[in-house]
C-alpha atoms as a PDB file:
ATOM      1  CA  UNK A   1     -21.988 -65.155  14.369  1.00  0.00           C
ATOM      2  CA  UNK A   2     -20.083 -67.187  12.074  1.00  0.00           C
ATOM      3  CA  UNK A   3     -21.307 -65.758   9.048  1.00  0.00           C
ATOM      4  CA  UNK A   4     -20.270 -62.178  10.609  1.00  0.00           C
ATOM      5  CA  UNK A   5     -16.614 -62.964  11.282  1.00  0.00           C
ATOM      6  CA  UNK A   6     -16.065 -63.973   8.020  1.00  0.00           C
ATOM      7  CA  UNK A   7     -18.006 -61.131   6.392  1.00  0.00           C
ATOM      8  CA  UNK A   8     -15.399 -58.715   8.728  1.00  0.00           C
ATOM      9  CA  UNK A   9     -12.477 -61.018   8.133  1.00  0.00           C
ATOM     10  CA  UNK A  10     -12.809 -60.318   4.369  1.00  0.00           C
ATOM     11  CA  UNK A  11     -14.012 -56.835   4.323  1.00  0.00           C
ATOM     12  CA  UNK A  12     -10.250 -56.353   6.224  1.00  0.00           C
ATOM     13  CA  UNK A  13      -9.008 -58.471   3.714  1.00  0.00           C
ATOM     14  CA  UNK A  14     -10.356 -55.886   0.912  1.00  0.00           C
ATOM     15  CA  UNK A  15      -9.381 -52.973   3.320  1.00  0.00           C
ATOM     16  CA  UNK A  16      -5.365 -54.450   3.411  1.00  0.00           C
ATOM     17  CA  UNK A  17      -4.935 -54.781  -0.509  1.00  0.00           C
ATOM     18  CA  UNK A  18      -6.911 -51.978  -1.501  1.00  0.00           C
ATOM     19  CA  UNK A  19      -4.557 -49.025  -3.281  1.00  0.00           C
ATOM     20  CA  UNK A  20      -3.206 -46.006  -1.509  1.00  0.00           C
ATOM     21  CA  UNK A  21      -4.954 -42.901  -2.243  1.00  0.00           C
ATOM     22  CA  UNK A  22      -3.835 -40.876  -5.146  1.00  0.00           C
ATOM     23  CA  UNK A  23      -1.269 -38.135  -4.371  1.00  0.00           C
ATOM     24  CA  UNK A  24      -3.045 -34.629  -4.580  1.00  0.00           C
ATOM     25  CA  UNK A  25      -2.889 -33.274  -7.770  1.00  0.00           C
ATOM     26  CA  UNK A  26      -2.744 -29.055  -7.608  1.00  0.00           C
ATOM     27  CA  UNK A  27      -2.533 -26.568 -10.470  1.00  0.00           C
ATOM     28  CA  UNK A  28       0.958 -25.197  -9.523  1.00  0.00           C
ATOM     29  CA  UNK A  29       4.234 -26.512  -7.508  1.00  0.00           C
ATOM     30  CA  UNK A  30       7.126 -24.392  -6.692  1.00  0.00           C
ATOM     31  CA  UNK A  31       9.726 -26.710  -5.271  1.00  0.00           C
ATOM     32  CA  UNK A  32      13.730 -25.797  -4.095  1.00  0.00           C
ATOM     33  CA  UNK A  33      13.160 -22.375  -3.217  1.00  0.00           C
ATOM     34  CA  UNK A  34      13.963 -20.650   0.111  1.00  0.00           C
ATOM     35  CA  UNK A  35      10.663 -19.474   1.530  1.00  0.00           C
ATOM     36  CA  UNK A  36      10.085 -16.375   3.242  1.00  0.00           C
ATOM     37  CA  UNK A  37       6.702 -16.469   4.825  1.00  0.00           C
ATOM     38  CA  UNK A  38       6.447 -12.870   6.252  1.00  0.00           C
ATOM     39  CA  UNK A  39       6.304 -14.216   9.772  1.00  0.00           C
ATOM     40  CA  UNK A  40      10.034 -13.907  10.150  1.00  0.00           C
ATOM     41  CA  UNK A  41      10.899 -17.098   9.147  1.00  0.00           C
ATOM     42  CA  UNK A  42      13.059 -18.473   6.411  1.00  0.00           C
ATOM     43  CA  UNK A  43      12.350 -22.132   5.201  1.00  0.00           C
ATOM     44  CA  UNK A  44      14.257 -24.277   3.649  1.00  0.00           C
ATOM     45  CA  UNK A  45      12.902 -27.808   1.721  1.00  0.00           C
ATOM     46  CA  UNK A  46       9.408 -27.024   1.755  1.00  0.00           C
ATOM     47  CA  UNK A  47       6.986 -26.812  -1.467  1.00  0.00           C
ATOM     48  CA  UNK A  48       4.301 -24.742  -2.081  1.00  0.00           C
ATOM     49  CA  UNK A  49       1.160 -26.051  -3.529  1.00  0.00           C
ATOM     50  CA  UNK A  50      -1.453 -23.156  -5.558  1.00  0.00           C
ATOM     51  CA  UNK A  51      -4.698 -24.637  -6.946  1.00  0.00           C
ATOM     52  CA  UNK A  52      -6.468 -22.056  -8.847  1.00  0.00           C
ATOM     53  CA  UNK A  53      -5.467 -18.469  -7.289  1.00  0.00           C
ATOM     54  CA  UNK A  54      -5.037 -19.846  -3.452  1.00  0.00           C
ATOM     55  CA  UNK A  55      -1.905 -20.779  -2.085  1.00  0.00           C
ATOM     56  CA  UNK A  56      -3.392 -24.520  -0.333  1.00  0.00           C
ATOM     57  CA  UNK A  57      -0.242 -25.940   1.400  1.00  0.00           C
ATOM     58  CA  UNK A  58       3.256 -25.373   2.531  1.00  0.00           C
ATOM     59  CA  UNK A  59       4.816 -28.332   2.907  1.00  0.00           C
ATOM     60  CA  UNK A  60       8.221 -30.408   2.857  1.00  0.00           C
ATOM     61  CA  UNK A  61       6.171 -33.196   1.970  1.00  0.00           C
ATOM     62  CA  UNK A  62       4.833 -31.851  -0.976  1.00  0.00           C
ATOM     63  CA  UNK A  63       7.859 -32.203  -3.651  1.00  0.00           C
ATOM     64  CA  UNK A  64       7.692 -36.159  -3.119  1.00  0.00           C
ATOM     65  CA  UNK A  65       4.044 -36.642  -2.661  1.00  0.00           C
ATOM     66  CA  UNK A  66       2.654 -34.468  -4.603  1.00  0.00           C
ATOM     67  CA  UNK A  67       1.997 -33.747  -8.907  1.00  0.00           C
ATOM     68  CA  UNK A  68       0.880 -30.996 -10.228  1.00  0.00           C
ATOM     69  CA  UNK A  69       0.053 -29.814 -13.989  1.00  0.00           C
ATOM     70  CA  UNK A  70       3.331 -27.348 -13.728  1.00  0.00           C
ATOM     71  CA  UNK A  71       5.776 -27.395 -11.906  1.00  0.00           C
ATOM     72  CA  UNK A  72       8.464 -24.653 -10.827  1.00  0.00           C
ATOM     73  CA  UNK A  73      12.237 -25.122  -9.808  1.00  0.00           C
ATOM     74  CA  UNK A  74      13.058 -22.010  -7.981  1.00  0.00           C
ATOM     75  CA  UNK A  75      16.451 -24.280  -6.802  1.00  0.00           C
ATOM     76  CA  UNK A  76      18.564 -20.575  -5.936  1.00  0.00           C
ATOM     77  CA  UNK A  77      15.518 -18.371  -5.649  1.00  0.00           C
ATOM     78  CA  UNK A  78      13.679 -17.009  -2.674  1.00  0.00           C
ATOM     79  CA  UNK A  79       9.702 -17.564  -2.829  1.00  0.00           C
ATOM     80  CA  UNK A  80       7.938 -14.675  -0.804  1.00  0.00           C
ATOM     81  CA  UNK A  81       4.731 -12.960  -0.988  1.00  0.00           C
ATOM     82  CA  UNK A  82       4.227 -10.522  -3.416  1.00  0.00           C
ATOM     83  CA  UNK A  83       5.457  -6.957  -1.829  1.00  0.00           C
ATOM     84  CA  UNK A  84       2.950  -4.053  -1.554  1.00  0.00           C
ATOM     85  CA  UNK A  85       4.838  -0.568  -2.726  1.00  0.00           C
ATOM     86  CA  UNK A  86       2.966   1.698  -0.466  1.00  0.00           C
ATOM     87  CA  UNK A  87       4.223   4.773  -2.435  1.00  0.00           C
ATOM     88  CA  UNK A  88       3.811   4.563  -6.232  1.00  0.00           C
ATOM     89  CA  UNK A  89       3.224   6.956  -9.165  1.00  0.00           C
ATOM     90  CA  UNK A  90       2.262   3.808 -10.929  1.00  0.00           C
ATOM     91  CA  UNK A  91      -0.845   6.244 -12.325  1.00  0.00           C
ATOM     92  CA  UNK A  92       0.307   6.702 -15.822  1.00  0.00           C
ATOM     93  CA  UNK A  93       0.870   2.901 -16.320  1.00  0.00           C
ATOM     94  CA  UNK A  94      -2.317   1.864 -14.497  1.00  0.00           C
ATOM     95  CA  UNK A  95      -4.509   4.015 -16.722  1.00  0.00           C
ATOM     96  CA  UNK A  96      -2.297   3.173 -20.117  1.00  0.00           C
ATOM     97  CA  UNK A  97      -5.028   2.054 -23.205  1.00  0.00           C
ATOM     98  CA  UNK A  98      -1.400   0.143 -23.603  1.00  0.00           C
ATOM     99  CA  UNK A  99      -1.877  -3.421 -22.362  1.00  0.00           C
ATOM    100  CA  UNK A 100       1.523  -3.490 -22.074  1.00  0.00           C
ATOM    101  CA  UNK A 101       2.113  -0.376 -20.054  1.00  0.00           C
ATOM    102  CA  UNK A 102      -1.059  -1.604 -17.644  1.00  0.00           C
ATOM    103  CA  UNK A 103       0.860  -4.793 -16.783  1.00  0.00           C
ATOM    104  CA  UNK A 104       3.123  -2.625 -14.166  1.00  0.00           C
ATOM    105  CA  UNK A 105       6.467  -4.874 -14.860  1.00  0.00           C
ATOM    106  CA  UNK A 106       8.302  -2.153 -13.393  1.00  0.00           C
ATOM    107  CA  UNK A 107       6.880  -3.195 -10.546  1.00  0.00           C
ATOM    108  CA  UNK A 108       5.996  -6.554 -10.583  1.00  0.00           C
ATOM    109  CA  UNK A 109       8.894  -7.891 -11.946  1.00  0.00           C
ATOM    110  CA  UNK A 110      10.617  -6.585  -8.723  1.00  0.00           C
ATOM    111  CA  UNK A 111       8.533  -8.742  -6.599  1.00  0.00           C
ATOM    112  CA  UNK A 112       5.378  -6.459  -6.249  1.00  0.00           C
ATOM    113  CA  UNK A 113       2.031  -7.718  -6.727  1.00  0.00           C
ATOM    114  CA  UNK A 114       0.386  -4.680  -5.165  1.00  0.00           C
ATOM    115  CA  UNK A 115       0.593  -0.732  -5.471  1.00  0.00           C
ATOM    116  CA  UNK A 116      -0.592   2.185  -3.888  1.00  0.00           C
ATOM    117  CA  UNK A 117      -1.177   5.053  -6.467  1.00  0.00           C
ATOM    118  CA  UNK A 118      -2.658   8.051  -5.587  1.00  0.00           C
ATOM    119  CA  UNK A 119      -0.328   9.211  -3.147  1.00  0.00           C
ATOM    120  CA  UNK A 120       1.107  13.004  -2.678  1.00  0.00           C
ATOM    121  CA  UNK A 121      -2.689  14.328  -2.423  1.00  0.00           C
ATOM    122  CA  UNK A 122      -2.028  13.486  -6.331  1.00  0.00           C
ATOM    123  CA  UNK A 123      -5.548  10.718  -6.128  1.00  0.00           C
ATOM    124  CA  UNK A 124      -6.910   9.631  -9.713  1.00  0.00           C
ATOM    125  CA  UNK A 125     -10.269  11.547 -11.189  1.00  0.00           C
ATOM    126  CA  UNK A 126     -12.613   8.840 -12.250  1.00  0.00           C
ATOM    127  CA  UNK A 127     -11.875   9.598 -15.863  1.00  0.00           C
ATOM    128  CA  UNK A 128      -8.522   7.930 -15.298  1.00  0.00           C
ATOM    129  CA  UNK A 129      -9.159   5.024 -13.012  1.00  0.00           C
ATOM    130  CA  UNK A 130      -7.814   1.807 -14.196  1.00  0.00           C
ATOM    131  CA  UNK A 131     -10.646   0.449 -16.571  1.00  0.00           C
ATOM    132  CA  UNK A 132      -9.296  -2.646 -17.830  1.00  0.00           C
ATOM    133  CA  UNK A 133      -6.980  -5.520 -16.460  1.00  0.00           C
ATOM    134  CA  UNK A 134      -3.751  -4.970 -15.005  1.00  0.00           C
ATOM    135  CA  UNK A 135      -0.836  -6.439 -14.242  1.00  0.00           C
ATOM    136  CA  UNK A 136      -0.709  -5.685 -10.684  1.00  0.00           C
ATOM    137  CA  UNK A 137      -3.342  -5.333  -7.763  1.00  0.00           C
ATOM    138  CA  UNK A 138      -4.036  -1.793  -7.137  1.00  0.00           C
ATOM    139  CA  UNK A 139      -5.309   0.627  -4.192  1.00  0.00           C
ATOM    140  CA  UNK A 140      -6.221   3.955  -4.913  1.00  0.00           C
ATOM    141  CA  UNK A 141      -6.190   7.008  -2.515  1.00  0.00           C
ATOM    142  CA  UNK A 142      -8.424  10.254  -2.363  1.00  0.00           C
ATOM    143  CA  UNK A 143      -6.144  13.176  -3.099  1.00  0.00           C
ATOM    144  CA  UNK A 144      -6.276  16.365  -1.473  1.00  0.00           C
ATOM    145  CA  UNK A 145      -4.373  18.220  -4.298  1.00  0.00           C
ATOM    146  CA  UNK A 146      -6.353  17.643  -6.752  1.00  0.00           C
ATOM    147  CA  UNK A 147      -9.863  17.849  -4.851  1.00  0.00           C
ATOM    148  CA  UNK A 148      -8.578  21.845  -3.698  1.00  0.00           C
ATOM    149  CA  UNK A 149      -7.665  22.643  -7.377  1.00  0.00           C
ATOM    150  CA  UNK A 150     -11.118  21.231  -8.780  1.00  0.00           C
ATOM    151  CA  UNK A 151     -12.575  23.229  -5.972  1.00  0.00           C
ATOM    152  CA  UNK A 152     -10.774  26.276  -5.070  1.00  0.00           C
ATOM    153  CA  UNK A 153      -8.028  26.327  -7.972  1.00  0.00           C
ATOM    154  CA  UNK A 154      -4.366  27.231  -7.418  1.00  0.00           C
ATOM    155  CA  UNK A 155      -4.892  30.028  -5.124  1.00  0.00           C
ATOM    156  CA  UNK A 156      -3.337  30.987  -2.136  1.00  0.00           C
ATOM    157  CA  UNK A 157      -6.565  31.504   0.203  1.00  0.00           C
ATOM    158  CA  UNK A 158      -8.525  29.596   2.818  1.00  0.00           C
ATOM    159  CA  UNK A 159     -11.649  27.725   1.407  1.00  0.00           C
ATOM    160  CA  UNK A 160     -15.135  28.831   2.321  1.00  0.00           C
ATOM    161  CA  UNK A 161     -17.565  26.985   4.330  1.00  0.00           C
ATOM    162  CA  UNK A 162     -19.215  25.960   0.652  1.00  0.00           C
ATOM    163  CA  UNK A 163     -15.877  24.907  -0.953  1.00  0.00           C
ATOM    164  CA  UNK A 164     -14.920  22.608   2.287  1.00  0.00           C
ATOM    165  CA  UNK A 165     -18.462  21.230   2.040  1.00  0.00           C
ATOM    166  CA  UNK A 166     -17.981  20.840  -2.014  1.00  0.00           C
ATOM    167  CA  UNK A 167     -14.389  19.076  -0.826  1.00  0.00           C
ATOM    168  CA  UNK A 168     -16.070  16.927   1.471  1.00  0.00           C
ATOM    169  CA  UNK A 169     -18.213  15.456  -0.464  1.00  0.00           C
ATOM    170  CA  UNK A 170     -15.624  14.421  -3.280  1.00  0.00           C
ATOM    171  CA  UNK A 171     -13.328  12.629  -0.624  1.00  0.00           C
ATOM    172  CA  UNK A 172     -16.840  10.957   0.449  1.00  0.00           C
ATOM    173  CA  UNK A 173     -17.644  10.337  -3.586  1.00  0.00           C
ATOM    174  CA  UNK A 174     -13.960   8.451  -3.653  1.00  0.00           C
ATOM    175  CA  UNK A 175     -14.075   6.491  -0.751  1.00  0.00           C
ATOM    176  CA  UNK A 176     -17.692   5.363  -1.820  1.00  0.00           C
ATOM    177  CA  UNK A 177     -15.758   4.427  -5.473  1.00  0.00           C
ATOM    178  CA  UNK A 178     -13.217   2.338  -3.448  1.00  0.00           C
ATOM    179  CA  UNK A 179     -10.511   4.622  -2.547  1.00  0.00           C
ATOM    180  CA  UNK A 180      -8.753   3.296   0.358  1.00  0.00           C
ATOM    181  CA  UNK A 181      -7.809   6.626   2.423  1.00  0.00           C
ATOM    182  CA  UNK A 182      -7.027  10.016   1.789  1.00  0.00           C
ATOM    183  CA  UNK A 183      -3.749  11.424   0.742  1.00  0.00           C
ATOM    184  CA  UNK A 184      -1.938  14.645   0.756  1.00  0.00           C
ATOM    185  CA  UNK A 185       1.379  16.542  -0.003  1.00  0.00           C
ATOM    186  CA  UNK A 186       0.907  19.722   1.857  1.00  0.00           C
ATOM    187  CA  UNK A 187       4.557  20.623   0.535  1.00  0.00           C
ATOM    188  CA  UNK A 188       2.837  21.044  -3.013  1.00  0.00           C
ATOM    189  CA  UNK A 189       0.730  24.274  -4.056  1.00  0.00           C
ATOM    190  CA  UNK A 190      -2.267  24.058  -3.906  1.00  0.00           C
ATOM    191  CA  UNK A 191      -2.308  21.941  -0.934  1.00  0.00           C
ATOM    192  CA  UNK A 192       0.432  24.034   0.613  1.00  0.00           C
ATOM    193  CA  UNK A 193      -2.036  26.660   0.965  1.00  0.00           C
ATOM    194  CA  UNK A 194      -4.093  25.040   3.412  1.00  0.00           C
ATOM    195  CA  UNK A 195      -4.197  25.489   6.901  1.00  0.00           C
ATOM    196  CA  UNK A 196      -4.281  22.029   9.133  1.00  0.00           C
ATOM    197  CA  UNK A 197      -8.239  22.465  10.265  1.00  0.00           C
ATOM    198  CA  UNK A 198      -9.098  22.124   6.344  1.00  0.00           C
ATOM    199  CA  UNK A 199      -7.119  18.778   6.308  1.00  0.00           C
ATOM    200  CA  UNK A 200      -8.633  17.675   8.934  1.00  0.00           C
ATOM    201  CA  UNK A 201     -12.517  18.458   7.849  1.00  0.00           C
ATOM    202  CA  UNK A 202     -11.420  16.511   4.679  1.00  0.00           C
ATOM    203  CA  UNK A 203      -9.478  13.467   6.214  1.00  0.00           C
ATOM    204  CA  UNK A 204     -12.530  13.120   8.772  1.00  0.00           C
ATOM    205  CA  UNK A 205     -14.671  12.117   5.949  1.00  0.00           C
ATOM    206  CA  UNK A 206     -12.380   9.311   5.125  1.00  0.00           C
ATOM    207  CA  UNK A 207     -11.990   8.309   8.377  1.00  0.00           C
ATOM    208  CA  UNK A 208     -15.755   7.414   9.080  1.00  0.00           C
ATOM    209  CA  UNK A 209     -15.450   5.379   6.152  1.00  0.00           C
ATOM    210  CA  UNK A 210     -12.937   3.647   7.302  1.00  0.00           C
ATOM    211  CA  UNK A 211     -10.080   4.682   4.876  1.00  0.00           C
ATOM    212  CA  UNK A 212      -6.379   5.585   6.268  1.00  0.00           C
ATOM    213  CA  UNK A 213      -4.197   9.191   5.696  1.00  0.00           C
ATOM    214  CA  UNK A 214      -1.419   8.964   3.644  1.00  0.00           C
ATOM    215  CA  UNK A 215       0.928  12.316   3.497  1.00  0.00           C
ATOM    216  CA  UNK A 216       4.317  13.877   2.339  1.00  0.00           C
ATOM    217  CA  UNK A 217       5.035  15.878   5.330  1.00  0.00           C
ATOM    218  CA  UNK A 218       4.252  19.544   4.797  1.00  0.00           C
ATOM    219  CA  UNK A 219       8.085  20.308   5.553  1.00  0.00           C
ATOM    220  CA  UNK A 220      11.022  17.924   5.015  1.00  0.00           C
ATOM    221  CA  UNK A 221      14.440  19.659   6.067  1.00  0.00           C
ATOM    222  CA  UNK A 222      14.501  22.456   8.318  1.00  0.00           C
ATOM    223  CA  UNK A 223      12.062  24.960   6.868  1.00  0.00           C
ATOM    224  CA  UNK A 224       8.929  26.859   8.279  1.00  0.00           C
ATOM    225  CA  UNK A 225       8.002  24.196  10.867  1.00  0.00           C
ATOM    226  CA  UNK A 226      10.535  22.163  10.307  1.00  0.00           C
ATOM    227  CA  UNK A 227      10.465  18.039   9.731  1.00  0.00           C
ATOM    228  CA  UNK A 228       9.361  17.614  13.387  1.00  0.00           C
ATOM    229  CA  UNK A 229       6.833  20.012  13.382  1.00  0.00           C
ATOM    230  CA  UNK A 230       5.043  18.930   9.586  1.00  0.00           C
ATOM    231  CA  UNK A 231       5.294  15.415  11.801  1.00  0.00           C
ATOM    232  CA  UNK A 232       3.301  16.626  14.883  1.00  0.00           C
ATOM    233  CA  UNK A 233       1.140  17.916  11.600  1.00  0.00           C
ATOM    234  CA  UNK A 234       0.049  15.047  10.810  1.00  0.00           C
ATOM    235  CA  UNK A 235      -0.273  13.410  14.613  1.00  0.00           C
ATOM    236  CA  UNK A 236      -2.750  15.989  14.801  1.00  0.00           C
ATOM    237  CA  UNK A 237      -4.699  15.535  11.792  1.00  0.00           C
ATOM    238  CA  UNK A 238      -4.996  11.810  12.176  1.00  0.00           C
ATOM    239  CA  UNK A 239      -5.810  12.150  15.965  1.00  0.00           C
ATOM    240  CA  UNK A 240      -8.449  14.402  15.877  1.00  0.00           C
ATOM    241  CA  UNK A 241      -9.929  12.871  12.494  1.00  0.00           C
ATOM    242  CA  UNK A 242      -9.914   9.451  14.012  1.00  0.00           C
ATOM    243  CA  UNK A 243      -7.465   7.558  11.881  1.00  0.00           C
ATOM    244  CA  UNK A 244      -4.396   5.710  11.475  1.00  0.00           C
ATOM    245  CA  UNK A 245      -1.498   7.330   9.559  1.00  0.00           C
ATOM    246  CA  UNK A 246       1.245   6.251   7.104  1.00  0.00           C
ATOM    247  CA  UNK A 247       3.943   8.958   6.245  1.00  0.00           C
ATOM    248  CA  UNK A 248       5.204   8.038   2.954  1.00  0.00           C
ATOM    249  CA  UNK A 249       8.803   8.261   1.955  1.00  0.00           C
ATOM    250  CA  UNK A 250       9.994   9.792   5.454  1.00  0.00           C
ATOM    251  CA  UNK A 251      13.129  11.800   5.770  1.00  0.00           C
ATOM    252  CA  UNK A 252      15.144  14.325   7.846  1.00  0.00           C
ATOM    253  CA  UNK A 253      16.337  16.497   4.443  1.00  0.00           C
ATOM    254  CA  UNK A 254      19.470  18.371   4.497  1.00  0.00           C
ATOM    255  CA  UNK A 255      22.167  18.775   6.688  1.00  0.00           C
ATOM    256  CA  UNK A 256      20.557  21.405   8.757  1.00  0.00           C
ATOM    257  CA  UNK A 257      17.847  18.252   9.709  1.00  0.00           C
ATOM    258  CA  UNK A 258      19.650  15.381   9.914  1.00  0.00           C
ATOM    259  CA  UNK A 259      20.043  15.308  13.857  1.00  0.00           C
ATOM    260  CA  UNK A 260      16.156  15.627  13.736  1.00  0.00           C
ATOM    261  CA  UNK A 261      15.651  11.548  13.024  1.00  0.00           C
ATOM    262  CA  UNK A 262      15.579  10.869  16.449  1.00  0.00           C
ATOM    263  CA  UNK A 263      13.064  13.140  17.688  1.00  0.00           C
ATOM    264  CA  UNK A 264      10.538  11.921  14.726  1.00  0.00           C
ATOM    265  CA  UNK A 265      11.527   8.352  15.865  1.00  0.00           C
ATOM    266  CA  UNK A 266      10.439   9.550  19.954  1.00  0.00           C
ATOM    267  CA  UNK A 267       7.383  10.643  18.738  1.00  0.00           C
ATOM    268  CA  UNK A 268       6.446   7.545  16.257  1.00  0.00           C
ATOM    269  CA  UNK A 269       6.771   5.465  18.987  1.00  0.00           C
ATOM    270  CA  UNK A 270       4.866   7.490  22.113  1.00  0.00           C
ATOM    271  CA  UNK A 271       2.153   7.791  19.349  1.00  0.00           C
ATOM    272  CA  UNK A 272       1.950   3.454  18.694  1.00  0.00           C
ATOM    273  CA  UNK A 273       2.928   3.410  22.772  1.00  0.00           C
ATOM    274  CA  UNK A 274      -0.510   4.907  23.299  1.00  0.00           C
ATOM    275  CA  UNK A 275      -2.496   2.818  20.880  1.00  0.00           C
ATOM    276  CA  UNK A 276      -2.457   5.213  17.638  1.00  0.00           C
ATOM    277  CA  UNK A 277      -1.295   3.059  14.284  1.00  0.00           C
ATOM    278  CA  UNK A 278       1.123   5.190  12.655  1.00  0.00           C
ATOM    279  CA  UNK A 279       3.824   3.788   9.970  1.00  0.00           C
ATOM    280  CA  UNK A 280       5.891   5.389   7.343  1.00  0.00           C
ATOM    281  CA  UNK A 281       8.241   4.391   4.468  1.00  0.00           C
ATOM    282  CA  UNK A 282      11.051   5.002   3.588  1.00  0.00           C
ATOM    283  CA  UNK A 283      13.350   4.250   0.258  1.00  0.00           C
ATOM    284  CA  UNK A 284      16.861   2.867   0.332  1.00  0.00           C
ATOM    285  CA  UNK A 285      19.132   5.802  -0.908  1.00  0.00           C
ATOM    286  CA  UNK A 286      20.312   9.594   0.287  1.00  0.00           C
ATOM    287  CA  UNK A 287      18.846  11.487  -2.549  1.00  0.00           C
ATOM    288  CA  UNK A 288      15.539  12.618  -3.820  1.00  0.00           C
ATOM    289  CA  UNK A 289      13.544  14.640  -6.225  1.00  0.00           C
ATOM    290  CA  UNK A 290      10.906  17.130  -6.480  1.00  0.00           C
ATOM    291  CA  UNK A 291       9.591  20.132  -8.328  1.00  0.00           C
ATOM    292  CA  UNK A 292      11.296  23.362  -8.727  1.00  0.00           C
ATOM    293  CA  UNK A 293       8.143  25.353  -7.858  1.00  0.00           C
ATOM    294  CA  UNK A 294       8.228  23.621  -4.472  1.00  0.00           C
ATOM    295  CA  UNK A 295      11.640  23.453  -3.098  1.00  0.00           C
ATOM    296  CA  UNK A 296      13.069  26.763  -4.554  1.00  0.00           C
ATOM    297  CA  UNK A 297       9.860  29.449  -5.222  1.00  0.00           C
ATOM    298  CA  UNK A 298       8.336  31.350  -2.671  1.00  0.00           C
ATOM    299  CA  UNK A 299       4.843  31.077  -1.966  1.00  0.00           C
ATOM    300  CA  UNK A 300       3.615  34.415  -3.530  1.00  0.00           C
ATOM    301  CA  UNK A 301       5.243  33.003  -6.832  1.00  0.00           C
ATOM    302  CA  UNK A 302       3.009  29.837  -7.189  1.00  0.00           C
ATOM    303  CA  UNK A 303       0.106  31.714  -6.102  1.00  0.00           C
ATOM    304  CA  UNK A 304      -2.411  31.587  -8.735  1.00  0.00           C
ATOM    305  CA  UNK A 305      -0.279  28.395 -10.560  1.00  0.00           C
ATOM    306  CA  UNK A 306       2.787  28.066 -12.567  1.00  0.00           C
END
């Protein structure tokens, strides 16, 4: 028993002297920054620790405690997650044989680490899919636009069963590639030429593979159907295809529309109110632009292409 006190005496001993543990040693510290987390929250003092491409630890802690092989003073910055631009025409830079064009730093030098491209029923043919590194994650959408002209070319007619079947399959072939959802921009020709039942055979394909519908309203201002109605549109669509909707870039154009905001609001709302997941964006100033053909030809004048 003797022998055993003294043999637990020492090993304390040994345990009391022995050196602290080495402070953790990560690839990257940012330190001084205010941090917004995307929960809402704005914190001040705290570090952020990144070993290899993993954020590991938000701390205060860390800017005493810790080393790291480099080390960032972002003293007078803010430190966020990158943004995600859910609208882009990021295509021609994404697809560049210019390294320097494919690192986005339009983007990312804004804050944006990822980008939608694809969008206005525009999508991206495999021949132009990103093929090499870029500078910026990337999600690509199935577009309507320019599925129908592939298919049915820029004429003003419904499609025929064959066609729609021939459509289907090329959402199905981009979703299966890694498309993320289905977009359109029913205020373009060709798309403009299609009545909401073809939409919806087409969007239903994305849907059961789990991808999202992304559209510039058929109507903006206070034509045809007007704002509201290219809205209940797309309620429609994405209700009877099964999916959840994202209107990009929404607006009430003109004078003759803007008392029409609240209404789209109502109906955002009663649609999320009942379970549906509907979003839109929107960008931060009072003008916009578009093509000619669209906002100031009639119909029977882009029939057939411009």
């Amino acid at each position: 028993m003797l022998i055993k006190a003294s043999l637990l005496s020492a090993l304390a001993l040994v345990a009391n002297v022995a050196p602290a543990a080495s402070p953790p040693l990560y690839d990257l510290l940012i330190v001084n920054g205010q941090v917004v987390d995307g929960d809402g929250r704005t914190l001040d003092g705290v570090a952020i620790a990144i070993q290899g491409d993993r954020i590991v630890a938000v701390e205060p802690w860390l800017a005493q405690r810790a080393s790291a092989r480099r080390t960032i003073d972002a003293r007078g910055m803010i430190v966020a997650p990158g943004f995600i631009d859910p609208h882009t025409h990021a295509n021609a830079a994404l697809t560049s044989p210019d390294a320097d064009k494919r690192a986005n730093l339009a983007w990312a030098f804004q804050g944006v680490s990822t980008v939608v491209v694809g969008n206005d029923g525009d999508g991206l043919s495999e021949a132009k899919r990103p093929g090499a590194a870029a500078g910026t994650n990337y999600a690509v959408l199935s577009g309507f636009g320019r599925i129908r002209r592939a298919v049915i070319g820029d004429v003003d007619r419904a499609a025929t069963s064959a066609e729609l079947t021939q459509m289907q399959q090329a959402v199905a072939r981009d979703m299966c590639d890694g498309a993320f959802g289905f977009s359109t921009g029913l205020y373009y020709a060709p798309q403009s030429f299609a009545a909401t039942d073809e939409v919806i055979a087409l969007a239903s394909v994305a849907a059961k593979m789990g991808g999202y519908y992304d559209t510039h309203l058929r109507v903006e201002g206070n034509s045809g159907i007007g704002v509201v109605g290219a809205l209940d549109e797309a309620l429609e669509i994405t209700e009877k295809a099964g999916m959840p909707l994202h209107v990009s870039h929404i607006k009430a154009l003109g004078p003759a529309a803007w008392g029409k905001a609240e209404a789209m609001i109502d109906r955002i709302e009663k649609a999320r109110a009942r379970g549906r997941q509907v979003t839109a964006d929107q960008y931060p100033w009072d003008a916009s632009g578009t093509r000619i053909s669209s906002a100031l030809l009639p119909r029977s004048a882009v029939d057939g292409g411009m």
